[in-house]
C-alpha atoms as a PDB file:
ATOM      1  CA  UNK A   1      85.760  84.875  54.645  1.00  0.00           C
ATOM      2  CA  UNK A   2      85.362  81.840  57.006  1.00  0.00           C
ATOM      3  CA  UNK A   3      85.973  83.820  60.209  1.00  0.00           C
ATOM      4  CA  UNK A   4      83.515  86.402  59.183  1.00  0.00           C
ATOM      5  CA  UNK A   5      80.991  83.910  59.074  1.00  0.00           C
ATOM      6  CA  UNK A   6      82.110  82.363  61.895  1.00  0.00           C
ATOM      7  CA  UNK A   7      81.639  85.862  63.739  1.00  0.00           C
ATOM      8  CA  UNK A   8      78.351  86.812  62.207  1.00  0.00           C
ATOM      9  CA  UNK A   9      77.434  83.099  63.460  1.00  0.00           C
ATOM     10  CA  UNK A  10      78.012  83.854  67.289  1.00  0.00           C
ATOM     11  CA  UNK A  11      76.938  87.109  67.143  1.00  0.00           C
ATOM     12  CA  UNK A  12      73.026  85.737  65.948  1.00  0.00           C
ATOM     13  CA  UNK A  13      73.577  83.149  68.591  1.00  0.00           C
ATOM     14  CA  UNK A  14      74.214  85.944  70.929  1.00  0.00           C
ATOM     15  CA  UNK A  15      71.167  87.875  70.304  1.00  0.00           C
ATOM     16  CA  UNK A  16      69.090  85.184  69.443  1.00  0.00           C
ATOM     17  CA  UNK A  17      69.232  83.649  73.300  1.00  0.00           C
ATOM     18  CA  UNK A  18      69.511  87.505  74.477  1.00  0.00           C
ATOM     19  CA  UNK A  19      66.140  87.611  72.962  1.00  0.00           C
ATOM     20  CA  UNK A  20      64.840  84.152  73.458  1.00  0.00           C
ATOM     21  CA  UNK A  21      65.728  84.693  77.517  1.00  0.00           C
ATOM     22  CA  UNK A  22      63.878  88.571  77.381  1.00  0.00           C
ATOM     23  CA  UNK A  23      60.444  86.735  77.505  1.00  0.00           C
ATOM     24  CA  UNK A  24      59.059  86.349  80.985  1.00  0.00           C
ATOM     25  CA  UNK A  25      56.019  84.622  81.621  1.00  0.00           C
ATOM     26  CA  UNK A  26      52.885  86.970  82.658  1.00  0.00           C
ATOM     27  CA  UNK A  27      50.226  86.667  85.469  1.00  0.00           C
ATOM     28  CA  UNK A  28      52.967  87.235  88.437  1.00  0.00           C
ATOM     29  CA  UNK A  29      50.687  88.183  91.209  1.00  0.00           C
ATOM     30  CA  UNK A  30      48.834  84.239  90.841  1.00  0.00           C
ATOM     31  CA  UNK A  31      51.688  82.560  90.914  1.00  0.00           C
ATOM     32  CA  UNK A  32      53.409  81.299  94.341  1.00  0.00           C
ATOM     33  CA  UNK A  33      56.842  80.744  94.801  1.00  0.00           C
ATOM     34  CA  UNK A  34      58.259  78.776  98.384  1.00  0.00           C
ATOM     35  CA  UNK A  35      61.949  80.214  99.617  1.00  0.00           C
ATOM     36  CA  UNK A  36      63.626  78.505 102.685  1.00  0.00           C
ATOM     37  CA  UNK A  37      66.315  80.125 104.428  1.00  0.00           C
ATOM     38  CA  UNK A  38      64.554  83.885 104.300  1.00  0.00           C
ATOM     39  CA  UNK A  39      66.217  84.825 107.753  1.00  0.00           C
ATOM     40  CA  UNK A  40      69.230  86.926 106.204  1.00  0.00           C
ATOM     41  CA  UNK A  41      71.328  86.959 103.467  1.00  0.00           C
ATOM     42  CA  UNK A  42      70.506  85.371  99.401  1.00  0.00           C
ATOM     43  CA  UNK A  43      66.773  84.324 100.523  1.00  0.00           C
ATOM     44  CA  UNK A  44      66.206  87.918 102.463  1.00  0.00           C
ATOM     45  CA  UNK A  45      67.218  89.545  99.134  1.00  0.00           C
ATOM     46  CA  UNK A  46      65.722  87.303  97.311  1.00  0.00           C
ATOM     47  CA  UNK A  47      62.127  87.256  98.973  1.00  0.00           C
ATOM     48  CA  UNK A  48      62.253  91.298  98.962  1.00  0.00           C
ATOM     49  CA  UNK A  49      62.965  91.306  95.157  1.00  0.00           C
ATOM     50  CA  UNK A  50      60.482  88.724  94.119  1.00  0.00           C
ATOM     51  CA  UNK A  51      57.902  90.572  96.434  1.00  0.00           C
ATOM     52  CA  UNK A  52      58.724  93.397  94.544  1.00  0.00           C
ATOM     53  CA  UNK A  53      58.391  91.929  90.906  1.00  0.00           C
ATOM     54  CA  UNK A  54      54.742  90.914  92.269  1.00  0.00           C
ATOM     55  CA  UNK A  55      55.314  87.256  92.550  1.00  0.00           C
ATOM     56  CA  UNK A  56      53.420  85.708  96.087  1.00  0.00           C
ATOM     57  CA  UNK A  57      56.092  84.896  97.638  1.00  0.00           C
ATOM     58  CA  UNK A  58      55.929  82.062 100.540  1.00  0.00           C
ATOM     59  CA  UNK A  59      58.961  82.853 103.124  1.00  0.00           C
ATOM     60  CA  UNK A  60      60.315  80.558 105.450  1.00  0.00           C
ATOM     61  CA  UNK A  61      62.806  81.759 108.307  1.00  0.00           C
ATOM     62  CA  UNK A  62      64.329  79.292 111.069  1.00  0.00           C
ATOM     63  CA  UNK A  63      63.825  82.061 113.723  1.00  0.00           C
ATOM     64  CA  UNK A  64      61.300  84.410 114.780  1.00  0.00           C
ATOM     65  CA  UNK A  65      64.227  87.296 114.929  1.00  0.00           C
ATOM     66  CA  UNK A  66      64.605  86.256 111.052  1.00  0.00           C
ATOM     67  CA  UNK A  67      60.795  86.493 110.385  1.00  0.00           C
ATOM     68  CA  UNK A  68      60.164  89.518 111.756  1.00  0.00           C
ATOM     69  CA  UNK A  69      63.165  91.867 110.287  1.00  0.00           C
ATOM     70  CA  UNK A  70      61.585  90.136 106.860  1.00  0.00           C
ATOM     71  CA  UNK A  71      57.764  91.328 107.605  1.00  0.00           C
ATOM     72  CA  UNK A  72      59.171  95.231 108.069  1.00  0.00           C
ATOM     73  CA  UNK A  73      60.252  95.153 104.511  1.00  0.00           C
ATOM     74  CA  UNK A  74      58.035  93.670 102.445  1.00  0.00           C
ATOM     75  CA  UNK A  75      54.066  94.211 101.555  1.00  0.00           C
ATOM     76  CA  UNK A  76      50.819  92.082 102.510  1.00  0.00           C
ATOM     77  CA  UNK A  77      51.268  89.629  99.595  1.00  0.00           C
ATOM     78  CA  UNK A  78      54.308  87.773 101.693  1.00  0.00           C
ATOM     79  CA  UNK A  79      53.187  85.400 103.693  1.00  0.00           C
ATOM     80  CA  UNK A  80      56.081  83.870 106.405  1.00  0.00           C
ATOM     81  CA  UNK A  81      56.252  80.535 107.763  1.00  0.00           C
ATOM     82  CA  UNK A  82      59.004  79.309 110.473  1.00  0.00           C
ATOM     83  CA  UNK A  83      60.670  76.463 109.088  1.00  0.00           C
ATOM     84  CA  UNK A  84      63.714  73.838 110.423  1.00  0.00           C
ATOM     85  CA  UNK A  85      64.473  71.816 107.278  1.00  0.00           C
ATOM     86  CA  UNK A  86      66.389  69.486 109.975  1.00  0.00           C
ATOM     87  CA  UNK A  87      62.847  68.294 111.406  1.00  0.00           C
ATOM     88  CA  UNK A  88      60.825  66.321 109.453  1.00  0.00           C
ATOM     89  CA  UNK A  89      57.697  67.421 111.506  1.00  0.00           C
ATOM     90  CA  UNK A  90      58.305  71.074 110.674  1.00  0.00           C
ATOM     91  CA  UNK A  91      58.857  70.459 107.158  1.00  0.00           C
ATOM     92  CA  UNK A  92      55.426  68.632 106.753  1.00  0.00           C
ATOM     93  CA  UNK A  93      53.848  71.512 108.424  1.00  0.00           C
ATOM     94  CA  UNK A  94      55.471  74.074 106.267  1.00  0.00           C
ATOM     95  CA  UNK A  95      54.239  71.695 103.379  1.00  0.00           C
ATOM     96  CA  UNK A  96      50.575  71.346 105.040  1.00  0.00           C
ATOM     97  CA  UNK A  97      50.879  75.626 105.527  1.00  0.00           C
ATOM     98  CA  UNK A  98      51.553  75.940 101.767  1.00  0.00           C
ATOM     99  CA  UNK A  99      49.075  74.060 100.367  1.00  0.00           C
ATOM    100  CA  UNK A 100      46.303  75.266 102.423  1.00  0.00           C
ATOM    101  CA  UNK A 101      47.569  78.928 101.544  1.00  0.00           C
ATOM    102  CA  UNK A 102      48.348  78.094  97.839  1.00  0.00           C
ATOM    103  CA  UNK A 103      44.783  75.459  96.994  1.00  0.00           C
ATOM    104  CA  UNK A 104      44.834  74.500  93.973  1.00  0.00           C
ATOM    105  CA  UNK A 105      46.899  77.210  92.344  1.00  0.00           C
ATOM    106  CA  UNK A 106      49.806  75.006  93.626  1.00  0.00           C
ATOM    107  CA  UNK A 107      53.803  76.361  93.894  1.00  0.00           C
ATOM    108  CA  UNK A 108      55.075  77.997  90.696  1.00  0.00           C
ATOM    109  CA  UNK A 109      58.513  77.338  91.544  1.00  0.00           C
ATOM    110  CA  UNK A 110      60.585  76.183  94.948  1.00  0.00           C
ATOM    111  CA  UNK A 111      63.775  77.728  96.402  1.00  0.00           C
ATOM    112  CA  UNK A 112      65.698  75.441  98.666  1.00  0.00           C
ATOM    113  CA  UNK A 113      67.999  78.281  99.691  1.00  0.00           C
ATOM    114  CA  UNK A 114      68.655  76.917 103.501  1.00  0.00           C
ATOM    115  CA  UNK A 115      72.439  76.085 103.854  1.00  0.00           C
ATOM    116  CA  UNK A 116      75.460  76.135 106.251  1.00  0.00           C
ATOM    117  CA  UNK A 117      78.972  75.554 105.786  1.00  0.00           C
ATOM    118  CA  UNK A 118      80.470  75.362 109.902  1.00  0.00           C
ATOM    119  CA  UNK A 119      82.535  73.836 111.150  1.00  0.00           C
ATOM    120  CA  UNK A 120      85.257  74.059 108.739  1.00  0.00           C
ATOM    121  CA  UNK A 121      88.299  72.442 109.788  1.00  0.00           C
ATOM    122  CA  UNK A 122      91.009  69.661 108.144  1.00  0.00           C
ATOM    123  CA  UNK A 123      89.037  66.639 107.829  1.00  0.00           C
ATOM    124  CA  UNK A 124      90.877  64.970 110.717  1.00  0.00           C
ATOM    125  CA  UNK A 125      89.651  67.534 113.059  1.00  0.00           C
ATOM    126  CA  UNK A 126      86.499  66.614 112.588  1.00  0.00           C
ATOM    127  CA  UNK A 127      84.306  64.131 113.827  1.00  0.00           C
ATOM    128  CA  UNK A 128      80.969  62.116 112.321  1.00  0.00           C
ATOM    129  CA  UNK A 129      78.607  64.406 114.226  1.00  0.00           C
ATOM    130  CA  UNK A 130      80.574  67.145 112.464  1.00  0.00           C
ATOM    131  CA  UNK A 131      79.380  65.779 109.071  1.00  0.00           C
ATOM    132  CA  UNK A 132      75.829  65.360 109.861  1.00  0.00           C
ATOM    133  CA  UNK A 133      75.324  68.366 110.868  1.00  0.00           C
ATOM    134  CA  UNK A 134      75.763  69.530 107.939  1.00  0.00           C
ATOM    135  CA  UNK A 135      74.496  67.064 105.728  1.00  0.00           C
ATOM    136  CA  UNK A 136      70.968  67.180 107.632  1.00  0.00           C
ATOM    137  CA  UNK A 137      70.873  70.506 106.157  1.00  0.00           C
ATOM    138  CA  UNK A 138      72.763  70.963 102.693  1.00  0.00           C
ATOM    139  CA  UNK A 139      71.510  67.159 101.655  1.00  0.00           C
ATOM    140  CA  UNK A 140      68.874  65.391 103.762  1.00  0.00           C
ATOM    141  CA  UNK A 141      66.882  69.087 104.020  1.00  0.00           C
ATOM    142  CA  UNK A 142      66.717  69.785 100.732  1.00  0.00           C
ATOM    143  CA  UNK A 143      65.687  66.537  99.729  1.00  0.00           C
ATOM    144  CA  UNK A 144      62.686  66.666 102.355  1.00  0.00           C
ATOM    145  CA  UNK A 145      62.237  70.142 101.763  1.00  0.00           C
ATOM    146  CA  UNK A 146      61.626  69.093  97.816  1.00  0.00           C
ATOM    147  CA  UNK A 147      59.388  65.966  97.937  1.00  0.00           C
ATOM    148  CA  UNK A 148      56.971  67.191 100.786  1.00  0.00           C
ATOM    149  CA  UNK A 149      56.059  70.204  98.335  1.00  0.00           C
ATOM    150  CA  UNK A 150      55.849  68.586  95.325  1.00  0.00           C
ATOM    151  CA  UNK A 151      53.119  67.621  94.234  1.00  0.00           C
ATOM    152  CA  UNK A 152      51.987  71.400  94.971  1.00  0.00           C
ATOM    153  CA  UNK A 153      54.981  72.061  92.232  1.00  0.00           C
ATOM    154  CA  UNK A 154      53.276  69.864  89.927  1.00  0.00           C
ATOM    155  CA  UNK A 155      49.606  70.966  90.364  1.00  0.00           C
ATOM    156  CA  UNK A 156      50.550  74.589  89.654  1.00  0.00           C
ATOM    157  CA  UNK A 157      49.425  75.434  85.897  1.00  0.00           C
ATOM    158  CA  UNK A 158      52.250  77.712  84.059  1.00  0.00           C
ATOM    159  CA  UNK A 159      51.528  78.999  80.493  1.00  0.00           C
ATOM    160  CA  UNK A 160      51.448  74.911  79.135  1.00  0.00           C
ATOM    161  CA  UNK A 161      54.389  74.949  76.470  1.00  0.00           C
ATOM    162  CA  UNK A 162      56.592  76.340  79.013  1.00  0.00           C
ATOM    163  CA  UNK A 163      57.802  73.545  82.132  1.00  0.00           C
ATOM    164  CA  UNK A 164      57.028  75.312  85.620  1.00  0.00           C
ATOM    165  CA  UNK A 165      59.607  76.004  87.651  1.00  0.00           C
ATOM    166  CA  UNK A 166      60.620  73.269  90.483  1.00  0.00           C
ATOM    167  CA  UNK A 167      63.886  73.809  92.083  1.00  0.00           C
ATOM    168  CA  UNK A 168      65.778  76.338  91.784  1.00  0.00           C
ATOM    169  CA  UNK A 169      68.805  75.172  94.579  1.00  0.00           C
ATOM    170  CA  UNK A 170      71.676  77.060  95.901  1.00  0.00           C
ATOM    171  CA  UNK A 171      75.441  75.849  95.779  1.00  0.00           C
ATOM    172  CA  UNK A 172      78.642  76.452  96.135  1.00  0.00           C
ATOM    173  CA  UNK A 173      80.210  76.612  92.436  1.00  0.00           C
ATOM    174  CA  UNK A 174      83.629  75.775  93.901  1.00  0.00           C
ATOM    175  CA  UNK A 175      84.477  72.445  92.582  1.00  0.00           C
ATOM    176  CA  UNK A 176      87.540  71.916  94.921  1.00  0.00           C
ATOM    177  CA  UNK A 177      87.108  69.093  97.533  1.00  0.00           C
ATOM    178  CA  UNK A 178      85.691  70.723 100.851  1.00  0.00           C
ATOM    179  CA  UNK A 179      85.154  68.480 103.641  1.00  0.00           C
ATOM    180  CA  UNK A 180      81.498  69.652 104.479  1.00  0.00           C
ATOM    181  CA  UNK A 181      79.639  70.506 101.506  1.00  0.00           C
ATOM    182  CA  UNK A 182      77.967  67.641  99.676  1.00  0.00           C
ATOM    183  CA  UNK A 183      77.860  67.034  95.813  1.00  0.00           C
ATOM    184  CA  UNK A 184      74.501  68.110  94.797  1.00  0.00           C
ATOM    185  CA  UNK A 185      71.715  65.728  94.379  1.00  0.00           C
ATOM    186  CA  UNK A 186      70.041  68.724  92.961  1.00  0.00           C
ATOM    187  CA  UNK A 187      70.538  67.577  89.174  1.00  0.00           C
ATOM    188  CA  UNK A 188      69.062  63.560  89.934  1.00  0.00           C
ATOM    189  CA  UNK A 189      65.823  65.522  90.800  1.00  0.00           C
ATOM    190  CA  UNK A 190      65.977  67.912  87.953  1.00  0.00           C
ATOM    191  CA  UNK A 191      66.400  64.629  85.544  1.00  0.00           C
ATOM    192  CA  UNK A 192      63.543  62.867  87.512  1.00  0.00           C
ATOM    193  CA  UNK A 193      60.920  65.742  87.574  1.00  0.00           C
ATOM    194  CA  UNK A 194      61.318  67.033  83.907  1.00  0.00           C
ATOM    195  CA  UNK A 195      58.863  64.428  82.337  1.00  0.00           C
ATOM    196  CA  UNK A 196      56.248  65.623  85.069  1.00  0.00           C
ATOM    197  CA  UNK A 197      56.448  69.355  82.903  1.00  0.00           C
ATOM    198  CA  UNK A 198      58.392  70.472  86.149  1.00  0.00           C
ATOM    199  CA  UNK A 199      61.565  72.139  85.195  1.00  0.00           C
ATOM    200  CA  UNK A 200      64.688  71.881  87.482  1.00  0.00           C
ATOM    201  CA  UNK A 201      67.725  74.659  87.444  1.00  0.00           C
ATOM    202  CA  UNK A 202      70.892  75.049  89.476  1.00  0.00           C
ATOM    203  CA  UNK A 203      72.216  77.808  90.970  1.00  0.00           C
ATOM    204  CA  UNK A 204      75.885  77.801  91.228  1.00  0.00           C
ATOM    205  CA  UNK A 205      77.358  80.768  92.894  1.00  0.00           C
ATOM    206  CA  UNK A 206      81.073  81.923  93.501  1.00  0.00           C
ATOM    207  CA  UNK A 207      82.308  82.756  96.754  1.00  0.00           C
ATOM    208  CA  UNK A 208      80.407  85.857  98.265  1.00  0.00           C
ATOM    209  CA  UNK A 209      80.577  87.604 101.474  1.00  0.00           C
ATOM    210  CA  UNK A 210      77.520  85.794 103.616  1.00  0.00           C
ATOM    211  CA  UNK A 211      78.327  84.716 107.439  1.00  0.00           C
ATOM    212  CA  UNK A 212      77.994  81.300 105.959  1.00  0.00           C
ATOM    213  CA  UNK A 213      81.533  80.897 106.888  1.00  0.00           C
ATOM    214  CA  UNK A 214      81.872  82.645 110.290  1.00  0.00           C
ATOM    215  CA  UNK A 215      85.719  83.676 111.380  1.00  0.00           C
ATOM    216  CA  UNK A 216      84.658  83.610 114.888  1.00  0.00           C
ATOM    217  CA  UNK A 217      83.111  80.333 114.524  1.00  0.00           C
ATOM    218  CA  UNK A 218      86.412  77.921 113.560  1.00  0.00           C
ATOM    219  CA  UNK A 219      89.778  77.218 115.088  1.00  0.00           C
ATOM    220  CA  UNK A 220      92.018  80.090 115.466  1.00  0.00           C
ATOM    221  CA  UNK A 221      94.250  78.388 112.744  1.00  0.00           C
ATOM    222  CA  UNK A 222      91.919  78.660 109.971  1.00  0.00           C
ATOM    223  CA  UNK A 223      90.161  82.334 110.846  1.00  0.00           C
ATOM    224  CA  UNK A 224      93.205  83.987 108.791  1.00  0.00           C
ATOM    225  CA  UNK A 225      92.305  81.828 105.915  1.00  0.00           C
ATOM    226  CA  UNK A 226      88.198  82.669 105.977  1.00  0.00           C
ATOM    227  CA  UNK A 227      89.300  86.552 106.450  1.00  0.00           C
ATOM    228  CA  UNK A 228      91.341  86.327 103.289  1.00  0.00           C
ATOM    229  CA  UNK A 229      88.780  84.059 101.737  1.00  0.00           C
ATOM    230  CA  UNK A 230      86.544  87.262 102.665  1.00  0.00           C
ATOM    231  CA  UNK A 231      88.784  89.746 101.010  1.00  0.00           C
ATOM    232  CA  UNK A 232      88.196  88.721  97.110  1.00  0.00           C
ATOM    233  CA  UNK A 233      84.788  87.537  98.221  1.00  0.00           C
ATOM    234  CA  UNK A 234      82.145  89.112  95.819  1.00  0.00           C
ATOM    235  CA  UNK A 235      79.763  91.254  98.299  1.00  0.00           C
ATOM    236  CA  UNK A 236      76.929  91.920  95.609  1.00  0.00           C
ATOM    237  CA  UNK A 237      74.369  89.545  96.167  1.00  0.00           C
ATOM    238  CA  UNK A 238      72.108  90.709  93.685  1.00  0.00           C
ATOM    239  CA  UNK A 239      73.964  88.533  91.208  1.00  0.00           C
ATOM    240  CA  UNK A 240      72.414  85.429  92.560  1.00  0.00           C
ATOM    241  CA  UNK A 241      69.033  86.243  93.718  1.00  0.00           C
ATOM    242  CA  UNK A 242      68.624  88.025  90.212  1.00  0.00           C
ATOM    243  CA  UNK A 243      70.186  84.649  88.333  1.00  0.00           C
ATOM    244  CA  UNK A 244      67.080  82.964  90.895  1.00  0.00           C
ATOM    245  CA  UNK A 245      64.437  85.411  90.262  1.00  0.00           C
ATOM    246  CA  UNK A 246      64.996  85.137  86.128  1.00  0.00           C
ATOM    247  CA  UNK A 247      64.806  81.483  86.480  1.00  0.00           C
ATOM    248  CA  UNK A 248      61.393  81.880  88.051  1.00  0.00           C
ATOM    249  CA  UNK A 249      60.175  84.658  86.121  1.00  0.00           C
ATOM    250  CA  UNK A 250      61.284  83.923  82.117  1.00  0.00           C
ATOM    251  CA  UNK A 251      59.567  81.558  79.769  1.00  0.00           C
ATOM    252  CA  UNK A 252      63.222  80.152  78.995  1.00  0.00           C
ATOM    253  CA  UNK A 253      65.371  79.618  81.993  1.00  0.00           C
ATOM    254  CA  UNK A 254      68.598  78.595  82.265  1.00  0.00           C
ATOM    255  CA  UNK A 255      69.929  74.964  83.330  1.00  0.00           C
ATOM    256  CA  UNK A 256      71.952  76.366  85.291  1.00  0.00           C
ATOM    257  CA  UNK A 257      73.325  79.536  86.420  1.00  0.00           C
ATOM    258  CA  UNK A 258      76.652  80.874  87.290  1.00  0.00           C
ATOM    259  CA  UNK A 259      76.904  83.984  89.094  1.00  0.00           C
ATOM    260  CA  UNK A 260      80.552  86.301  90.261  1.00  0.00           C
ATOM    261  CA  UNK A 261      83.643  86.458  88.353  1.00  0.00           C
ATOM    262  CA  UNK A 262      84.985  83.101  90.117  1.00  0.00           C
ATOM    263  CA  UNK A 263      82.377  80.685  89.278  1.00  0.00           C
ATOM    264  CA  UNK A 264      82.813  82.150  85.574  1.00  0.00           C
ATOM    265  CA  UNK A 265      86.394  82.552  85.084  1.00  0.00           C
ATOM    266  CA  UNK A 266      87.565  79.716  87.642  1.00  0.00           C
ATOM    267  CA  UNK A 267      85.524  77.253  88.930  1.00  0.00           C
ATOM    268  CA  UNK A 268      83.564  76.899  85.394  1.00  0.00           C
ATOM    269  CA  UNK A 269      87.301  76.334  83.580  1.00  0.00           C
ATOM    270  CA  UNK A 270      88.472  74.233  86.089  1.00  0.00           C
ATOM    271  CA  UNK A 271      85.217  71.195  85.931  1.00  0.00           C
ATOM    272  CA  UNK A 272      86.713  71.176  82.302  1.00  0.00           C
ATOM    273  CA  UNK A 273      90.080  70.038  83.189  1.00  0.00           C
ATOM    274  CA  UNK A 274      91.551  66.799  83.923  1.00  0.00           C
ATOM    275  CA  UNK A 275      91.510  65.528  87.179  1.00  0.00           C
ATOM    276  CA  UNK A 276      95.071  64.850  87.867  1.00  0.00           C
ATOM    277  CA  UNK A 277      95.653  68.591  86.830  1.00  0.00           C
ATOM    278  CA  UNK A 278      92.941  70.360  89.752  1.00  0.00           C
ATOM    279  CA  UNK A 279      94.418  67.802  92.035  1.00  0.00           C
ATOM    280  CA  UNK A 280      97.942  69.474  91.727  1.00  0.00           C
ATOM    281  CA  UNK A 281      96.171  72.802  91.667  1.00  0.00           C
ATOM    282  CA  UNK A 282      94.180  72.153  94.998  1.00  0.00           C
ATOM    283  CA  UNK A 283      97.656  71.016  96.357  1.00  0.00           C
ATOM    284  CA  UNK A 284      99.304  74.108  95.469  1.00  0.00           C
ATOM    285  CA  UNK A 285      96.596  76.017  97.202  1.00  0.00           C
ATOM    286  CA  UNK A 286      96.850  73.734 100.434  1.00  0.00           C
ATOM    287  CA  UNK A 287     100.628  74.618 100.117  1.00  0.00           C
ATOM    288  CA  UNK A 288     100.174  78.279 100.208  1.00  0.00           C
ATOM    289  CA  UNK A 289      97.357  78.275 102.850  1.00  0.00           C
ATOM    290  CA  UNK A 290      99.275  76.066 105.598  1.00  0.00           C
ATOM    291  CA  UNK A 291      97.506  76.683 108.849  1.00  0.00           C
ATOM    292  CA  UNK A 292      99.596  75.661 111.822  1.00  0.00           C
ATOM    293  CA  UNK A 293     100.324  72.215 113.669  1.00  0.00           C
ATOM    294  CA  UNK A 294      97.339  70.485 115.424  1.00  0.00           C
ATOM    295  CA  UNK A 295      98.992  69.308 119.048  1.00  0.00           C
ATOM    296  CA  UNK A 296      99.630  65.685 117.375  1.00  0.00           C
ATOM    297  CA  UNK A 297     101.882  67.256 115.203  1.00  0.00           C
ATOM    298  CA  UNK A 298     101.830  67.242 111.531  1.00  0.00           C
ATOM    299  CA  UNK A 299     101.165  70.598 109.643  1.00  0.00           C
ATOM    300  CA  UNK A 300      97.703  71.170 108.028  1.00  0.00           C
ATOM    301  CA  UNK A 301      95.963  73.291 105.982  1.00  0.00           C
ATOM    302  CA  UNK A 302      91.941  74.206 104.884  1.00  0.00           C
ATOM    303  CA  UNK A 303      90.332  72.947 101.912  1.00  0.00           C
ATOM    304  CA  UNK A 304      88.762  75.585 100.044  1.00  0.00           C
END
């Protein structure tokens, strides 16, 4: 008798949030969402589908090549901007841009999308420069690509019992140690913007098959490892832009989102598990995936 009840328990929980996460907040084509990194890949797809659902979507792409290819497939509502979330000068502009296209309507919801993962070598292959490179990207970007737009975030009026949407970021879900990707700083702003009826969610992807990680772009010792990396990559990106676009689009959204069979069935599992036991994991891994002798000697391997 117990486990029936327990049963018909999870199964109303089931379609209660099934139901609960079915609403989706109206009036689309007046609200104004800003995606960075809209030259290929997740924020391509993702700028094409939210154009399509009738949100206005605000698109910025580092290049003109990027910009362009975008403009062919999308309609009139898009508007692009060019945007380096390195420079501090272009993100103020992009901010300045938004908020002279947006007036007082303000940003329904922010995508900081822009990311890069090269150079990925051991860590004693690499040098400081190495690490801000990326960092002025995955950390110091987003963080300047958040607090120049915000107070356009909170300006923007959303149905009022329901937050508005304020970032929505992109990450790796992996939570093995890799030697260039930052912990995300993405949740201290979700904590710090929620009493300001601004509503912060996390995006936490699997490993998918993006040029993020370019083969041609690392030492010959670790391209076997990326290709194979490659080979049980997920290549449907749909399963993140459409975790982004329901975060964006329901009355109910998410925390955060998982998307791909990894982040679910691996990476999820693992941030559950002691410590001491993912370290011997990861080392197992490392064991498996040995890479070759830098000329100093000593054998290596790639932290995935």
């Amino acid at each position: 008798m117990w486990l029936w009840l327990w049963l018909c328990a999870v199964a109303a929980a089931v379609l209660w949030r099934w139901q609960r996460e079915r609403q989706m907040v109206g009036q689309l084509h007046n609200r104004f969402v800003l995606i960075t990194g809209c030259d290929s890949d997740f924020g391509h797809l993702l700028a094409t589908q939210l154009d399509q659902c009738g949100l206005r979507v605000l698109a910025a792409c580092l290049t003109e090549r990027g910009a362009e290819r975008l403009q062919r497939e999308v309609s009139r509502r898009l508007r692009i901007v060019l945007l380096d979330v390195t420079r501090p000068e272009s993100v103020r502009a992009a901010a300045w841009w938004a908020q002279e296209t947006v007036g007082e309507r303000g940003l329904w919801g922010l995508v900081n999308n822009a990311g890069i993962a090269n150079p990925v070598t051991p860590n004693e292959w690499l040098t400081k420069e190495d690490f801000a490179k990326v960092l002025d990207v995955n950390l110091l970007g987003l963080i300047d690509v958040t607090l120049n737009p915000l107070p356009l975030v909170k300006r923007a009026r959303g149905i009022p019992q329901w937050p508005r949407r304020g970032v929505a970021g992109r990450w790796r879900s992996s939570h093995l140690p890799h030697p260039l990707l930052p912990p995300s700083p993405a949740h201290l702003c979700s904590r710090e913007i929620l009493p300001l009826g601004v509503k912060g969610v996390l995006i936490e992807p699997g490993h998918f098959q993006t040029p993020i990680l370019d083969p041609m772009a690392v030492e010959d010792n670790l391209r076997q490892a990326i290709r194979m990396i490659e080979k049980w990559s997920n290549s449907n990106l749909t399963l993140v832009t459409s975790c982004i676009a329901h975060a964006l689009t329901s009355r109910h959204p998410r925390i955060r989102y998982s998307a791909g069979w990894d982040a679910k069935l691996i990476y999820l599992p693992l941030s559950y598990l002691p410590t001491s036991l993912v370290d011997q994991l990861v080392l197992w891994e490392k064991g498996k995936l040995s890479l070759g002798r830098p000329l100093g000697g000593g054998e290596l391997s790639v932290w995935l």
